[in-house]
Protein backbone atom coordinates (compact mmCIF):
# COMPACT_ATOMS: atom_id res chain seq x y z
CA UNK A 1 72.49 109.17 296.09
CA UNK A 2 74.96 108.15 298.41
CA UNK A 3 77.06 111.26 299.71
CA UNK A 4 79.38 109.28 301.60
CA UNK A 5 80.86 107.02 298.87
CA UNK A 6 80.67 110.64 296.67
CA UNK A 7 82.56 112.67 299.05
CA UNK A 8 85.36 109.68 299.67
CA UNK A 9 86.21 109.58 296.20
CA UNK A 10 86.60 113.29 296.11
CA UNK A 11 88.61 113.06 299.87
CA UNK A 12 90.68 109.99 298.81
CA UNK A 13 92.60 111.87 295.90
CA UNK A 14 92.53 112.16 292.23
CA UNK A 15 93.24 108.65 291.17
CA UNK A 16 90.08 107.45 293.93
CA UNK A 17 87.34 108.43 291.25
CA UNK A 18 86.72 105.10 290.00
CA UNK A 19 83.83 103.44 288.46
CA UNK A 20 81.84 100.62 290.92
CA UNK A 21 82.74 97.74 287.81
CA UNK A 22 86.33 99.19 287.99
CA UNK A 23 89.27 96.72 288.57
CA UNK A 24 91.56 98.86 291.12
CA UNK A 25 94.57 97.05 289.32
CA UNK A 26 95.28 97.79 285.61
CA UNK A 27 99.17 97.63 283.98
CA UNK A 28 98.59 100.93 282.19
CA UNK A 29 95.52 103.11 282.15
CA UNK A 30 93.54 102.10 279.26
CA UNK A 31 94.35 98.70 279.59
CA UNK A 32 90.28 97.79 280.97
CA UNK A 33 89.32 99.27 277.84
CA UNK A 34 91.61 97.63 275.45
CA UNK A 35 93.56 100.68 274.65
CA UNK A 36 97.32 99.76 274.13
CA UNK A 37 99.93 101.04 276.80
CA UNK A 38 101.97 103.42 274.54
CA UNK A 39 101.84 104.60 270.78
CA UNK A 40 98.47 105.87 269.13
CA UNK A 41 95.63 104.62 270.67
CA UNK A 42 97.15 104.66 274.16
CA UNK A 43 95.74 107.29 276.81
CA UNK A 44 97.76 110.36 276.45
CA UNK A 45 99.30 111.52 279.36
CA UNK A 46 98.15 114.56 281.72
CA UNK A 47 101.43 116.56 281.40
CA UNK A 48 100.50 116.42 277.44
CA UNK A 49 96.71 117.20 278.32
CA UNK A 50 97.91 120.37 280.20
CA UNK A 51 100.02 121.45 277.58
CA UNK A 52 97.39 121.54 275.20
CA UNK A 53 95.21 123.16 277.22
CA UNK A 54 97.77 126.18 277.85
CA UNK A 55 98.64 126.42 273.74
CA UNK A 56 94.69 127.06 273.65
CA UNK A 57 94.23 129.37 276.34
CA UNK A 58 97.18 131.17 274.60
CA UNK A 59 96.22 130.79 271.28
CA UNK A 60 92.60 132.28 272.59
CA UNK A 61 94.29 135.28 274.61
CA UNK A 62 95.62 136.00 270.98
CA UNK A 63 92.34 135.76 268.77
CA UNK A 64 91.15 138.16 271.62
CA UNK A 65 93.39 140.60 271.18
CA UNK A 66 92.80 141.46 267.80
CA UNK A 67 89.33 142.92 268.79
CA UNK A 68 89.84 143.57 272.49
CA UNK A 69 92.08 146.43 273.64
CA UNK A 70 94.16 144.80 276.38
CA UNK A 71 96.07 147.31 278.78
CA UNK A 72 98.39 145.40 281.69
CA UNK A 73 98.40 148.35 283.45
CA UNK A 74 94.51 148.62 284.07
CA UNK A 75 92.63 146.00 286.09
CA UNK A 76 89.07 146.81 284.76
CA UNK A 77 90.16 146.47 281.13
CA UNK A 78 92.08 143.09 281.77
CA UNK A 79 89.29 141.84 283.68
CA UNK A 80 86.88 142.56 280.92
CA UNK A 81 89.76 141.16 277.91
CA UNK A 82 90.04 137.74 280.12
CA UNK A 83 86.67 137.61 279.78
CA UNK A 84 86.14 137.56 276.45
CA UNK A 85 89.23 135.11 276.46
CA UNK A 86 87.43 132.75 278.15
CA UNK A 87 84.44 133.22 275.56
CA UNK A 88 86.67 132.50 273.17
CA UNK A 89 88.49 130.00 274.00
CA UNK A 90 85.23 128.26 274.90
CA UNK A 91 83.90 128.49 271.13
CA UNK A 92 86.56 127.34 269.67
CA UNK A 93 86.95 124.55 271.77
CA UNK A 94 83.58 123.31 271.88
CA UNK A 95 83.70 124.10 267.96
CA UNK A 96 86.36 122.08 267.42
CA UNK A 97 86.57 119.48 269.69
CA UNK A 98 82.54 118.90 267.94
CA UNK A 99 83.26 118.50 264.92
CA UNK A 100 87.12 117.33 264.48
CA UNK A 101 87.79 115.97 267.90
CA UNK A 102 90.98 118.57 268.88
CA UNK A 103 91.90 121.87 269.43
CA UNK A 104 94.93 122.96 267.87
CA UNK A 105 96.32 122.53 270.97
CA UNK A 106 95.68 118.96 271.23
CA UNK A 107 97.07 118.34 267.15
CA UNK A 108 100.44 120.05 268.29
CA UNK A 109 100.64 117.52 271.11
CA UNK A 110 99.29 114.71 269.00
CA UNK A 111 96.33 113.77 271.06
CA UNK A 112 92.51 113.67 270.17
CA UNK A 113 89.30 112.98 272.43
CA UNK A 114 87.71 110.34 270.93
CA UNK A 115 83.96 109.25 271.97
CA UNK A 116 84.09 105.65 273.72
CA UNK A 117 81.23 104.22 271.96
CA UNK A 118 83.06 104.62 268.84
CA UNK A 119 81.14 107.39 266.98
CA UNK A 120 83.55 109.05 264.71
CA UNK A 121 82.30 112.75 265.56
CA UNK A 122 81.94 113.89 269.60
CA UNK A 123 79.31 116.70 268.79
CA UNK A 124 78.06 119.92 270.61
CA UNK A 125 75.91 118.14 273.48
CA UNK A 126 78.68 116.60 274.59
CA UNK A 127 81.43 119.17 273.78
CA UNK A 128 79.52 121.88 275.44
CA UNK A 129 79.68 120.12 279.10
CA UNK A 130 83.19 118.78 278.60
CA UNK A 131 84.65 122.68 278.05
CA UNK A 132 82.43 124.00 281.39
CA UNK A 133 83.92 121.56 283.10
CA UNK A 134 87.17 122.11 281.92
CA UNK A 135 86.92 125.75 282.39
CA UNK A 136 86.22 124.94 286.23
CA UNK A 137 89.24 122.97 286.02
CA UNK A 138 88.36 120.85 289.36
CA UNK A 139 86.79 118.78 287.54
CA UNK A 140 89.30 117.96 284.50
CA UNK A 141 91.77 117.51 287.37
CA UNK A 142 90.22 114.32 288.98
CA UNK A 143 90.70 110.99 287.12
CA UNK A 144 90.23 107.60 287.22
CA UNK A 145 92.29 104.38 286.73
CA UNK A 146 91.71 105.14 282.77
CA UNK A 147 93.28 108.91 282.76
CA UNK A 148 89.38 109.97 282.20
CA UNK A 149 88.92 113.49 284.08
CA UNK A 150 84.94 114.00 285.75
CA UNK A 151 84.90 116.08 282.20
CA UNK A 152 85.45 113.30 280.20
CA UNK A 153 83.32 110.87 282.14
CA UNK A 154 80.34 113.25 281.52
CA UNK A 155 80.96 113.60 277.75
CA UNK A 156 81.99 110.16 277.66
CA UNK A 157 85.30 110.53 275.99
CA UNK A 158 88.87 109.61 276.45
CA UNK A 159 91.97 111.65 275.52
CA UNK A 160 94.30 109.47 273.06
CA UNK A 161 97.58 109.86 271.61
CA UNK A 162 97.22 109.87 267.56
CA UNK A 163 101.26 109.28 267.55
């Protein structure tokens, strides 16, 4: 393995984490894998990414509160709730980004990860890496040329916009 073209990538910024094949100049991100550069089908943007991402940390901070007591005022007990949070959020994600391909974060922002071999259906062996990843959010926050975070390299998957 060689550390030193690793490490540059990671010391060179975000948009240095670039496949060996890549072309360093594209119009639009996408465009080297014939995704169009706006509309559905075009890489959805990382504002729109982190959006979703919130709505679902939200939406799981809710689902945990119905069987979690939650108590701002105590440290232990919101240590323990964020925990189960996290669970939480992590099932449903991997849940549903498996089997439909968004969270309901993602369909209120009106993007989908989509596998880039073209399987309809992303699955649990590669939804289960792509939401540890995300939950160590480093990784999710390096891309490449394409708008694919480390997370989505390792799943191989893209975020899209559906409209």
């Amino acid at each position: 393995m060689d550390v030193s073209r690793w490490t540059g990538s990671w010391l060179s910024g975000p948009s240095a984490a670039h496949d060996p094949d890549e072309h360093a100049t594209q119009a639009w991100p996408g465009e080297r894998l014939g995704l169009p550069p706006e509309g559905p089908g075009s890489v959805a943007s990382r504002g729109a990414r982190l959006v979703a991402l919130l709505l679902d940390f939200v939406i799981a901070g809710l689902v945990t509160s119905l069987f979690v007591r939650m108590d701002i005022q105590s440290p232990e007990v919101m240590g323990h709730f964020n925990r189960w949070a996290i669970a939480v959020w992590f099932l449903i994600s991997v849940g549903a980004i498996s089997l439909f391909g968004f969270t309901a974060g993602m369909a209120a922002l009106g993007i989908r990860a989509v596998r880039l071999d073209g399987t309809a259906m992303i699955g649990p062996i590669r939804a289960i890496p792509r939401a540890v990843l995300t939950a160590i959010i480093i990784p999710a926050a390096i891309w490449d040329a394409d708008g694919r975070g480390l997370h989505d390299k390792a799943a191989g998957t893209i975020v899209l916009r559906v409209r």
